[in-house]
PDB file of N, CA and C in Angstrom:
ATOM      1  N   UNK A   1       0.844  -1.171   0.000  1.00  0.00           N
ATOM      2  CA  UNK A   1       0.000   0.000   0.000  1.00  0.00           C
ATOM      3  C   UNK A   1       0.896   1.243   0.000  1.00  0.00           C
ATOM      4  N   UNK A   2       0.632   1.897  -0.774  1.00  0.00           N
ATOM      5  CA  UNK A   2       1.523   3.444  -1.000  1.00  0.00           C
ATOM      6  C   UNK A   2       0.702   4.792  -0.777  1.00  0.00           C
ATOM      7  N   UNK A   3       1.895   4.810   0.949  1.00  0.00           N
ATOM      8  CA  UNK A   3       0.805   6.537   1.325  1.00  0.00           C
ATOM      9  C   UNK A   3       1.081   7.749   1.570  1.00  0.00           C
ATOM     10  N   UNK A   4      -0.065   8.067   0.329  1.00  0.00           N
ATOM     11  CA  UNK A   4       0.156   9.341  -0.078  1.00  0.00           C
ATOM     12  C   UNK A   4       0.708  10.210   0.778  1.00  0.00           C
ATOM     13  N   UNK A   5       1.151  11.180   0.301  1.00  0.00           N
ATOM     14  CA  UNK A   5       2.223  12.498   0.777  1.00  0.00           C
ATOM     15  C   UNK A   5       1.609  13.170   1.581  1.00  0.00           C
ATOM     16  N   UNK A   6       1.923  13.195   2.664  1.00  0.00           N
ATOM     17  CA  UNK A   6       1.354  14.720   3.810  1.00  0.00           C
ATOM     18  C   UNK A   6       1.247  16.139   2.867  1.00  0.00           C
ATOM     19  N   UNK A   7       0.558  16.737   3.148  1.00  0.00           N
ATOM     20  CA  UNK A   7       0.377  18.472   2.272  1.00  0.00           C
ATOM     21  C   UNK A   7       1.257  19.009   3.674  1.00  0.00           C
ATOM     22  N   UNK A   8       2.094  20.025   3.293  1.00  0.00           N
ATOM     23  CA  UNK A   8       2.359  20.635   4.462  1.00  0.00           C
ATOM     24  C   UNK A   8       1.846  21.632   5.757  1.00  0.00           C
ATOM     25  N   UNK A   9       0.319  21.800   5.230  1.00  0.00           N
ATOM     26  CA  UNK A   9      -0.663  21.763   6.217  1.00  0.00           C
ATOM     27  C   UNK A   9      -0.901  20.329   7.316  1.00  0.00           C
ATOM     28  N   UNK A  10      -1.075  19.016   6.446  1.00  0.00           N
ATOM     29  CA  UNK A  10      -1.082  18.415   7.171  1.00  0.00           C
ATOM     30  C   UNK A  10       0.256  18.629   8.110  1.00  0.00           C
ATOM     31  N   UNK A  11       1.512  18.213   8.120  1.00  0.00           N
ATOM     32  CA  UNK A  11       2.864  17.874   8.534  1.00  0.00           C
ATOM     33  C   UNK A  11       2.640  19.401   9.438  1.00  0.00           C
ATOM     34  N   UNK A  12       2.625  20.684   9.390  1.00  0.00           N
ATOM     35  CA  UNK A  12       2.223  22.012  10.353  1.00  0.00           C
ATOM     36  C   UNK A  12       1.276  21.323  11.556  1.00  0.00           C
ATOM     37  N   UNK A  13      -0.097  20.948  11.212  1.00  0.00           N
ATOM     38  CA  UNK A  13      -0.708  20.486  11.692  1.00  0.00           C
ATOM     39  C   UNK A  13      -0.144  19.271  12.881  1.00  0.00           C
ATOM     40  N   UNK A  14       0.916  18.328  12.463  1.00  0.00           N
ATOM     41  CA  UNK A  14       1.013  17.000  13.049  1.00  0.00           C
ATOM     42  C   UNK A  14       2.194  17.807  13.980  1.00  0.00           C
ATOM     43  N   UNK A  15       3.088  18.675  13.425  1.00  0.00           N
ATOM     44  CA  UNK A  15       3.838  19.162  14.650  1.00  0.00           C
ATOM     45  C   UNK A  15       3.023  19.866  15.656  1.00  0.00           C
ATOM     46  N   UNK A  16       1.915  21.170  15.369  1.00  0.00           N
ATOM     47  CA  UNK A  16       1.427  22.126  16.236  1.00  0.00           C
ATOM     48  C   UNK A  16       0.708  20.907  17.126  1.00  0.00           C
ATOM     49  N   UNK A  17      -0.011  19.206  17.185  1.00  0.00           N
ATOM     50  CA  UNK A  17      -0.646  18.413  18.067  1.00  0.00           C
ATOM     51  C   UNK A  17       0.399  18.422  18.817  1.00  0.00           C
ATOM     52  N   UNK A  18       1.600  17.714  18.244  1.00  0.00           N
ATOM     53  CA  UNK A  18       2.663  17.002  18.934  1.00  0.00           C
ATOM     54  C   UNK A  18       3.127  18.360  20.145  1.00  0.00           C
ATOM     55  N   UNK A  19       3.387  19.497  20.042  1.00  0.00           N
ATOM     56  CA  UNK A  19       3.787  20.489  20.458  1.00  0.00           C
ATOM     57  C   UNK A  19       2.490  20.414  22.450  1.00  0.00           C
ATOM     58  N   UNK A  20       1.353  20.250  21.361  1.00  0.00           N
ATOM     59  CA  UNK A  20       0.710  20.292  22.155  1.00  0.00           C
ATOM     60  C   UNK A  20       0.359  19.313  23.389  1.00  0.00           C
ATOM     61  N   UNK A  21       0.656  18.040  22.906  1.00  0.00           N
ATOM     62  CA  UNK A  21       0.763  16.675  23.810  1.00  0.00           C
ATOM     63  C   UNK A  21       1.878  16.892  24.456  1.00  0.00           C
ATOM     64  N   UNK A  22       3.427  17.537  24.123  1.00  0.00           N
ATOM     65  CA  UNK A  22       4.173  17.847  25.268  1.00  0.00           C
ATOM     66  C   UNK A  22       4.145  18.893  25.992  1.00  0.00           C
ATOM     67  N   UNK A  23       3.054  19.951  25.667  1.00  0.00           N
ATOM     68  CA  UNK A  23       2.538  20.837  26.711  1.00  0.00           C
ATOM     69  C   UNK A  23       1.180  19.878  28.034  1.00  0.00           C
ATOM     70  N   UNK A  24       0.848  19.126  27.262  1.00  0.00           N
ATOM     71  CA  UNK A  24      -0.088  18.703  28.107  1.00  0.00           C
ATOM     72  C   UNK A  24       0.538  17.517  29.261  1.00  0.00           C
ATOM     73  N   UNK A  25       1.168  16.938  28.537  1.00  0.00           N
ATOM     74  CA  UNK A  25       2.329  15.792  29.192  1.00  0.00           C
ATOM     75  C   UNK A  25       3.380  16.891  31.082  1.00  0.00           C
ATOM     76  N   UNK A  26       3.746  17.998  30.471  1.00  0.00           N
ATOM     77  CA  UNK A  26       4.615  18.866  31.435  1.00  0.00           C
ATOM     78  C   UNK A  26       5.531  17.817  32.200  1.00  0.00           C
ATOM     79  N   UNK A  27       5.552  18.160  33.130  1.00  0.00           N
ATOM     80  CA  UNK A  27       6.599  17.241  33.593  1.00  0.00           C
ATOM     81  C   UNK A  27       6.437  15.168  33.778  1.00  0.00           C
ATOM     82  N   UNK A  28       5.210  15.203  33.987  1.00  0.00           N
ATOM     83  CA  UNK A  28       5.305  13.474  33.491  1.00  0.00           C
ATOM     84  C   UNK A  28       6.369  13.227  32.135  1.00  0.00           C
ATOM     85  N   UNK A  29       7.410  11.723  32.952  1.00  0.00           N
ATOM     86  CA  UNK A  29       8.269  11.327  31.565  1.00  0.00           C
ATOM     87  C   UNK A  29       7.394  11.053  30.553  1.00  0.00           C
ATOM     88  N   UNK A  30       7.931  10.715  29.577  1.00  0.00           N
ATOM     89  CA  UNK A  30       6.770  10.187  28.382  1.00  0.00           C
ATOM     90  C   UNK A  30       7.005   8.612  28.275  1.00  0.00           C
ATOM     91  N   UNK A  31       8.010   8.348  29.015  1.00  0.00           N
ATOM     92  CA  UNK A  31       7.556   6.918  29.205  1.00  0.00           C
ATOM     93  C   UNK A  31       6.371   6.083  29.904  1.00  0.00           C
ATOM     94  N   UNK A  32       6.215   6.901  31.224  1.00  0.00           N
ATOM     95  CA  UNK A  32       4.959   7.198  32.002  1.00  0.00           C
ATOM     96  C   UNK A  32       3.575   7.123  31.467  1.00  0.00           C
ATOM     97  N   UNK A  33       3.783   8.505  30.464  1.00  0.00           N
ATOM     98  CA  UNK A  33       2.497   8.662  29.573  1.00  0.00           C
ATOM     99  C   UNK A  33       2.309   7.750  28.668  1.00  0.00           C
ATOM    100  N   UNK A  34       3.391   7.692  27.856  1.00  0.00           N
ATOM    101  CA  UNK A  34       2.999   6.309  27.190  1.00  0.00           C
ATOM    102  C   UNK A  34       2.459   5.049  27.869  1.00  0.00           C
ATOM    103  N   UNK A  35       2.885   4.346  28.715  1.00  0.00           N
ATOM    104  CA  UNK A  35       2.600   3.438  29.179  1.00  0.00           C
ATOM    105  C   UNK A  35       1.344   3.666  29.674  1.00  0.00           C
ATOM    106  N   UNK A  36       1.111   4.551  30.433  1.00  0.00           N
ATOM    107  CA  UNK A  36      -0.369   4.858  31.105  1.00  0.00           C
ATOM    108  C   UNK A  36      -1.979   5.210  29.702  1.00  0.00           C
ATOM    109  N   UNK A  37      -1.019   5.637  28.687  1.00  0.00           N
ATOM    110  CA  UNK A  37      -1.823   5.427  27.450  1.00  0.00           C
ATOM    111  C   UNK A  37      -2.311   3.752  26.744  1.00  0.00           C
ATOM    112  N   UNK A  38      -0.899   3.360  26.732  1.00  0.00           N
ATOM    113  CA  UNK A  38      -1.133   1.553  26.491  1.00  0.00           C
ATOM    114  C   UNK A  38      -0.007   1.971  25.141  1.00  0.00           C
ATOM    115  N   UNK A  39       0.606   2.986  24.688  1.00  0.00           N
ATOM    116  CA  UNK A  39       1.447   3.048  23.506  1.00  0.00           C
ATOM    117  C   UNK A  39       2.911   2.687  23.457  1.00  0.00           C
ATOM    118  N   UNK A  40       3.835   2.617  23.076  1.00  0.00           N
ATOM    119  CA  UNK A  40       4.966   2.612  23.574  1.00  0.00           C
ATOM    120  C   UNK A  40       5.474   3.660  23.407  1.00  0.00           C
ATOM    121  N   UNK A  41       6.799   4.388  24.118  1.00  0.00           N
ATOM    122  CA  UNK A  41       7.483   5.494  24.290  1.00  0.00           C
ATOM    123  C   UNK A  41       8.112   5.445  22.730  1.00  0.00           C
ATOM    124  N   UNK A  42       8.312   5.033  21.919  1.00  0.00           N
ATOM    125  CA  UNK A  42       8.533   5.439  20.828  1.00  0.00           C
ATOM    126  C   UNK A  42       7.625   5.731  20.298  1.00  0.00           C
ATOM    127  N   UNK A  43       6.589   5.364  19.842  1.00  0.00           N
ATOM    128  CA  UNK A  43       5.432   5.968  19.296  1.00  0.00           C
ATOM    129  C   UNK A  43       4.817   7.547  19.818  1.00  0.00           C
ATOM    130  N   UNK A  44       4.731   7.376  21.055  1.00  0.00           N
ATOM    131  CA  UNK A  44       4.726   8.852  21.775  1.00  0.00           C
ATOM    132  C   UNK A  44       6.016   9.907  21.457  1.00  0.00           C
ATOM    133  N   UNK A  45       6.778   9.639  21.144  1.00  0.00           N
ATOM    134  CA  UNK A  45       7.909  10.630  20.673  1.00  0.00           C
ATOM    135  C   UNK A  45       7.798  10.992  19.347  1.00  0.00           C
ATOM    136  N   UNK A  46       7.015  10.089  18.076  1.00  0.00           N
ATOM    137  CA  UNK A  46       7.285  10.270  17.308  1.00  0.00           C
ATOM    138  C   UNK A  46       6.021  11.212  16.999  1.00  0.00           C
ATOM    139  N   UNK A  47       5.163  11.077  17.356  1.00  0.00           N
ATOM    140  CA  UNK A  47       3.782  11.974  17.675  1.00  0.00           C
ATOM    141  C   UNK A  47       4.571  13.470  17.570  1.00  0.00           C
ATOM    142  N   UNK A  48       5.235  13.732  19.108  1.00  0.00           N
ATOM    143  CA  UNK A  48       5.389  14.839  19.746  1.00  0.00           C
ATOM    144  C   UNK A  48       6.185  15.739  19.072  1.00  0.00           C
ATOM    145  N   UNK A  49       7.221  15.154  18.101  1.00  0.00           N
ATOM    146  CA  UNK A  49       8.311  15.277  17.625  1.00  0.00           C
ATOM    147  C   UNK A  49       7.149  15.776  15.757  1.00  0.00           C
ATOM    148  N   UNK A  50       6.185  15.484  15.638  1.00  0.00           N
ATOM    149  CA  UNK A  50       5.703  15.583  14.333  1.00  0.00           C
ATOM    150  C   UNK A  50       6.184  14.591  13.855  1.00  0.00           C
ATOM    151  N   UNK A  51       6.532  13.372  13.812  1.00  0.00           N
ATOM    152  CA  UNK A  51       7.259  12.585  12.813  1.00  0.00           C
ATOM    153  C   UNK A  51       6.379  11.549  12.998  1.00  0.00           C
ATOM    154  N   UNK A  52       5.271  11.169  13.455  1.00  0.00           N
ATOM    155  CA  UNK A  52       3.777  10.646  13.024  1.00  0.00           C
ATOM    156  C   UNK A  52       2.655  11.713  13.197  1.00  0.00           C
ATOM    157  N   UNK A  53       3.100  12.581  11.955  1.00  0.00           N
ATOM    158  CA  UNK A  53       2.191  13.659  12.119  1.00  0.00           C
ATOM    159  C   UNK A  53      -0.325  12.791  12.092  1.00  0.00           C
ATOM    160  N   UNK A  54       0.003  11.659  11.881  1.00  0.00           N
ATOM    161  CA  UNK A  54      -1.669  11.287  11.236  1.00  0.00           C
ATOM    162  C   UNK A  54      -1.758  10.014  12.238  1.00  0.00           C
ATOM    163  N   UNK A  55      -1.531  10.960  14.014  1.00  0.00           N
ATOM    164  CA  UNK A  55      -1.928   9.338  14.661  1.00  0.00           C
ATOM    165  C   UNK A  55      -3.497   9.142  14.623  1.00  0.00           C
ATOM    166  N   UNK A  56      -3.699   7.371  14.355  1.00  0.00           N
ATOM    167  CA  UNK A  56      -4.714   6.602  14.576  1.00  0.00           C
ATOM    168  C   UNK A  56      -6.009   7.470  15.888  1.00  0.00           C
ATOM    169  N   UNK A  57      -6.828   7.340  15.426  1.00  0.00           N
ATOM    170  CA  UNK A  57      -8.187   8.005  16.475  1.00  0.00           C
ATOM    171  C   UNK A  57      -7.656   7.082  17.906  1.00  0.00           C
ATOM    172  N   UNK A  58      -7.784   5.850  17.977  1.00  0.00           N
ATOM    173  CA  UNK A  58      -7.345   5.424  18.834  1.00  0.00           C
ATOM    174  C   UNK A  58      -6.085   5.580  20.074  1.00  0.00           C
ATOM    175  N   UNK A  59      -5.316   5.840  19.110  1.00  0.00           N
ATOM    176  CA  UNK A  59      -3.603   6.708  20.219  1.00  0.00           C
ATOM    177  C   UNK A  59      -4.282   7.851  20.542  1.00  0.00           C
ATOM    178  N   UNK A  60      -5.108   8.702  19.604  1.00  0.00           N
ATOM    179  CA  UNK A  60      -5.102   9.643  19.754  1.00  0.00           C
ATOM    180  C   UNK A  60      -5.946   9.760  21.124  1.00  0.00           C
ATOM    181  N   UNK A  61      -7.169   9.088  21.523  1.00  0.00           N
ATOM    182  CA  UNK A  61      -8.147   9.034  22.614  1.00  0.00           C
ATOM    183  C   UNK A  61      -7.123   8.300  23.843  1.00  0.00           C
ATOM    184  N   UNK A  62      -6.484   7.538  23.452  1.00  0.00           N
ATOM    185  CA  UNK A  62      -5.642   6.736  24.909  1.00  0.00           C
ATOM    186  C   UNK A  62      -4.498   7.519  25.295  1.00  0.00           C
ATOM    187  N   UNK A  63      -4.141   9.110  24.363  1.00  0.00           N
ATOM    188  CA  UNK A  63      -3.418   9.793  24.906  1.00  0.00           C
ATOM    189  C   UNK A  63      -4.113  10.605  25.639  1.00  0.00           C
ATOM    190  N   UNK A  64      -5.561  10.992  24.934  1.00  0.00           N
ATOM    191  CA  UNK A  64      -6.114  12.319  25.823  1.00  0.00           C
ATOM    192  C   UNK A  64      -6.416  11.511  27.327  1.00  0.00           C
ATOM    193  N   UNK A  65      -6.648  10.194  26.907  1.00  0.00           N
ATOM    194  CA  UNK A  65      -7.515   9.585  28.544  1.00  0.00           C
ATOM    195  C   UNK A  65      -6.169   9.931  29.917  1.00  0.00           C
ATOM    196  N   UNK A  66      -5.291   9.347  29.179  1.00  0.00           N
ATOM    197  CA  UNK A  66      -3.967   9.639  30.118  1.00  0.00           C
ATOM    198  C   UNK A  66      -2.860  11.013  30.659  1.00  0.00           C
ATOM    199  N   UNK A  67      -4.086  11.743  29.386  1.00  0.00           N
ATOM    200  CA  UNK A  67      -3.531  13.442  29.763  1.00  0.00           C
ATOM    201  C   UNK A  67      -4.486  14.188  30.415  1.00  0.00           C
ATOM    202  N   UNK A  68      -5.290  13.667  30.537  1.00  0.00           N
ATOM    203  CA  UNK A  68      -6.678  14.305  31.046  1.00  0.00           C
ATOM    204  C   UNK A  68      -6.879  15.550  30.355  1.00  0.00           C
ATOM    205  N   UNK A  69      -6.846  15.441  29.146  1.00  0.00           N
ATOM    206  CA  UNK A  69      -7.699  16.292  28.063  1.00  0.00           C
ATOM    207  C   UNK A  69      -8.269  15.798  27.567  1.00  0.00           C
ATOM    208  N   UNK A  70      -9.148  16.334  27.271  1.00  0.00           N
ATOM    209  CA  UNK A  70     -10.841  16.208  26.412  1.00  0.00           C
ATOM    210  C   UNK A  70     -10.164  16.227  24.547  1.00  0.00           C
ATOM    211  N   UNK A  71     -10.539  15.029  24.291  1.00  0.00           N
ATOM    212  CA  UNK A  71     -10.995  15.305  22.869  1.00  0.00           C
ATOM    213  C   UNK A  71     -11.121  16.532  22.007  1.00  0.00           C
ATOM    214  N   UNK A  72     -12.460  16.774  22.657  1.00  0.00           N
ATOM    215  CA  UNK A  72     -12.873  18.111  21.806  1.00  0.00           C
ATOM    216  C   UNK A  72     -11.257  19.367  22.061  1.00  0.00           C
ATOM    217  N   UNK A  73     -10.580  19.541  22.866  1.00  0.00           N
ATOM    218  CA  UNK A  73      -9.682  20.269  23.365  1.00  0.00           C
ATOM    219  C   UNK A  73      -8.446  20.315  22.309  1.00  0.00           C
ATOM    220  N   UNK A  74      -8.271  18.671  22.109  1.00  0.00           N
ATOM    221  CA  UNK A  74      -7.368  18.370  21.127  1.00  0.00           C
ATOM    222  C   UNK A  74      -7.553  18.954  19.611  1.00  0.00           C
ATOM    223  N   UNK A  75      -9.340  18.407  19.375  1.00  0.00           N
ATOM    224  CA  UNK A  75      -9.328  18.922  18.462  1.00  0.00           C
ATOM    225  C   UNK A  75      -9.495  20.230  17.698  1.00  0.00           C
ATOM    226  N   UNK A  76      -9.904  20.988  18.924  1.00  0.00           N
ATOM    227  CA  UNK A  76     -10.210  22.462  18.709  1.00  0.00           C
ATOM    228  C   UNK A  76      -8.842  23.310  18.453  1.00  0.00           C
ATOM    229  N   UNK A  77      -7.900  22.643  19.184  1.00  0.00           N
ATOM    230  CA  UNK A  77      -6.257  23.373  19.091  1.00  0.00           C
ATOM    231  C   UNK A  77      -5.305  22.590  17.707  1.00  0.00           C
ATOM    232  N   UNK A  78      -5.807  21.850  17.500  1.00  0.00           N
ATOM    233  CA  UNK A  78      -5.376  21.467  15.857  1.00  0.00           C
ATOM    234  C   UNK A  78      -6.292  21.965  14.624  1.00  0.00           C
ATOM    235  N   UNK A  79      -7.697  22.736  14.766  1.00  0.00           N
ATOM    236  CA  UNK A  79      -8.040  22.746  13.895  1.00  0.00           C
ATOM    237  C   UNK A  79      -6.868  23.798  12.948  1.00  0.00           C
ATOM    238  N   UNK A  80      -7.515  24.173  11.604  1.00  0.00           N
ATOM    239  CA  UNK A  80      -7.022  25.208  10.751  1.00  0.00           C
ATOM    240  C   UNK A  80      -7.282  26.446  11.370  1.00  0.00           C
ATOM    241  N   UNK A  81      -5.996  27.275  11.171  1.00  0.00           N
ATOM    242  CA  UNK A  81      -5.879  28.458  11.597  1.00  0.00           C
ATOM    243  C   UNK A  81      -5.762  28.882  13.212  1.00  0.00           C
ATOM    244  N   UNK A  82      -5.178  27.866  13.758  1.00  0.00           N
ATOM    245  CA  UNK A  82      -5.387  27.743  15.305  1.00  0.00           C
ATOM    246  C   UNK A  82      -3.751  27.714  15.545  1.00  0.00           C
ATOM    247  N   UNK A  83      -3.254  28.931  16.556  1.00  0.00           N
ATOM    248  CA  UNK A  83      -1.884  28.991  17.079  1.00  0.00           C
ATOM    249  C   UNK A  83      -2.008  29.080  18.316  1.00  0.00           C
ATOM    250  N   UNK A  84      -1.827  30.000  18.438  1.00  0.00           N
ATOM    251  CA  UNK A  84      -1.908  30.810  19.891  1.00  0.00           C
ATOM    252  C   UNK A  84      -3.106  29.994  20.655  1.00  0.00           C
ATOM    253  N   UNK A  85      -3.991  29.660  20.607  1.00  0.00           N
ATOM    254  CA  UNK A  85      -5.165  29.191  21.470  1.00  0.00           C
ATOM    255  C   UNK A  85      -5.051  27.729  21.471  1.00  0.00           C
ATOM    256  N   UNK A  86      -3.667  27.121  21.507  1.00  0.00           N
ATOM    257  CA  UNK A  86      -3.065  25.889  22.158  1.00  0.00           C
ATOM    258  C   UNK A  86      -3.366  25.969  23.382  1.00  0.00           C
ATOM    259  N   UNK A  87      -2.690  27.071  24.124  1.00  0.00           N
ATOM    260  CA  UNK A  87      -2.101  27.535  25.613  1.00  0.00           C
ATOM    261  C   UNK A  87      -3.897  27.349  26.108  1.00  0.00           C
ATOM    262  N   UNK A  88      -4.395  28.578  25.623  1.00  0.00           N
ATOM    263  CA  UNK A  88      -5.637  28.636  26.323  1.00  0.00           C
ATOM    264  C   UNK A  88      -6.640  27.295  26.573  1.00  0.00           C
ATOM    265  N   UNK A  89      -6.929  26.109  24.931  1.00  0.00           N
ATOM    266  CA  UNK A  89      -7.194  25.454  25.251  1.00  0.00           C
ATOM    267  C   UNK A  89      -7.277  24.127  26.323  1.00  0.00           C
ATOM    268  N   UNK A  90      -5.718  24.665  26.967  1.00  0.00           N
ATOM    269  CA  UNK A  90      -5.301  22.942  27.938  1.00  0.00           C
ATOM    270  C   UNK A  90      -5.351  24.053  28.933  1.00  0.00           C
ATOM    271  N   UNK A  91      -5.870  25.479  29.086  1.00  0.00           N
ATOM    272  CA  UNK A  91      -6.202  25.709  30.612  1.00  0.00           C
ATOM    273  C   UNK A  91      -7.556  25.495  30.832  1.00  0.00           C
ATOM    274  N   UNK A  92      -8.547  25.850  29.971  1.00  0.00           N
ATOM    275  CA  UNK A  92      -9.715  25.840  29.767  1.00  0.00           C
ATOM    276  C   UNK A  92     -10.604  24.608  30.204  1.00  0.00           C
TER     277      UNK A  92
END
C-alpha cells in the first residue's frame, strides 16, 4: 500500500498536536504517559516530535484519557488556523 504524501498543512498540523501533547504531558516522563496510554514510548515521541504527524483516532483518545484532556480540546487546538489558542485550550 503506498501513502500518499502529507500536504504541508497536514505535517504544520502534526507538529502544532505534537507540540501540544508535550505541553499537556509537562513534567510526566513520556515513558509514564505512554505506558499509562497503552502506547509505547517510541510511538509517543514520534507523535510529539511531528514525525507521526496522522496518529490513529485510537492513540489519539488513549493519549487524551492519560492526559486528562478532552478530545474536543485536542481537536479544537489542531483545527485550521489555530496557534496561539493551544495555551488557552489545555487551561480551559
Amino acid at each position: 500500500m503506498v501513502r500518499t504524501p502529507l500536504t504541508p498543512w497536514e505535517r504544520e498540523r502534526g507538529e502544532r498536536f505534537g507540540a501540544l501533547l508535550r505541553r499537556a504531558r509537562g513534567d510526566r516522563s513520556m515513558v509514564e504517559v505512554a505506558a499509562a496510554a497503552g502506547v509505547s514510548a517510541e510511538t509517543l515521541r514520534k507523535i510529539e516530535t511531528g514525525r507521526a504527524p496522522t496518529p490513529s483516532f485510537f492513540t489519539v483518545s488513549a493519549l487524551a484519557v492519560a492526559l486528562d484532556v478532552s478530545l474536543d480540546t485536542l481537536a479544537s487546538a489542531c483545527a485550521d488556523g489555530v496557534g496561539e489558542g493551544e495555551d488557552r485550550a489545555l487551561t480551559a
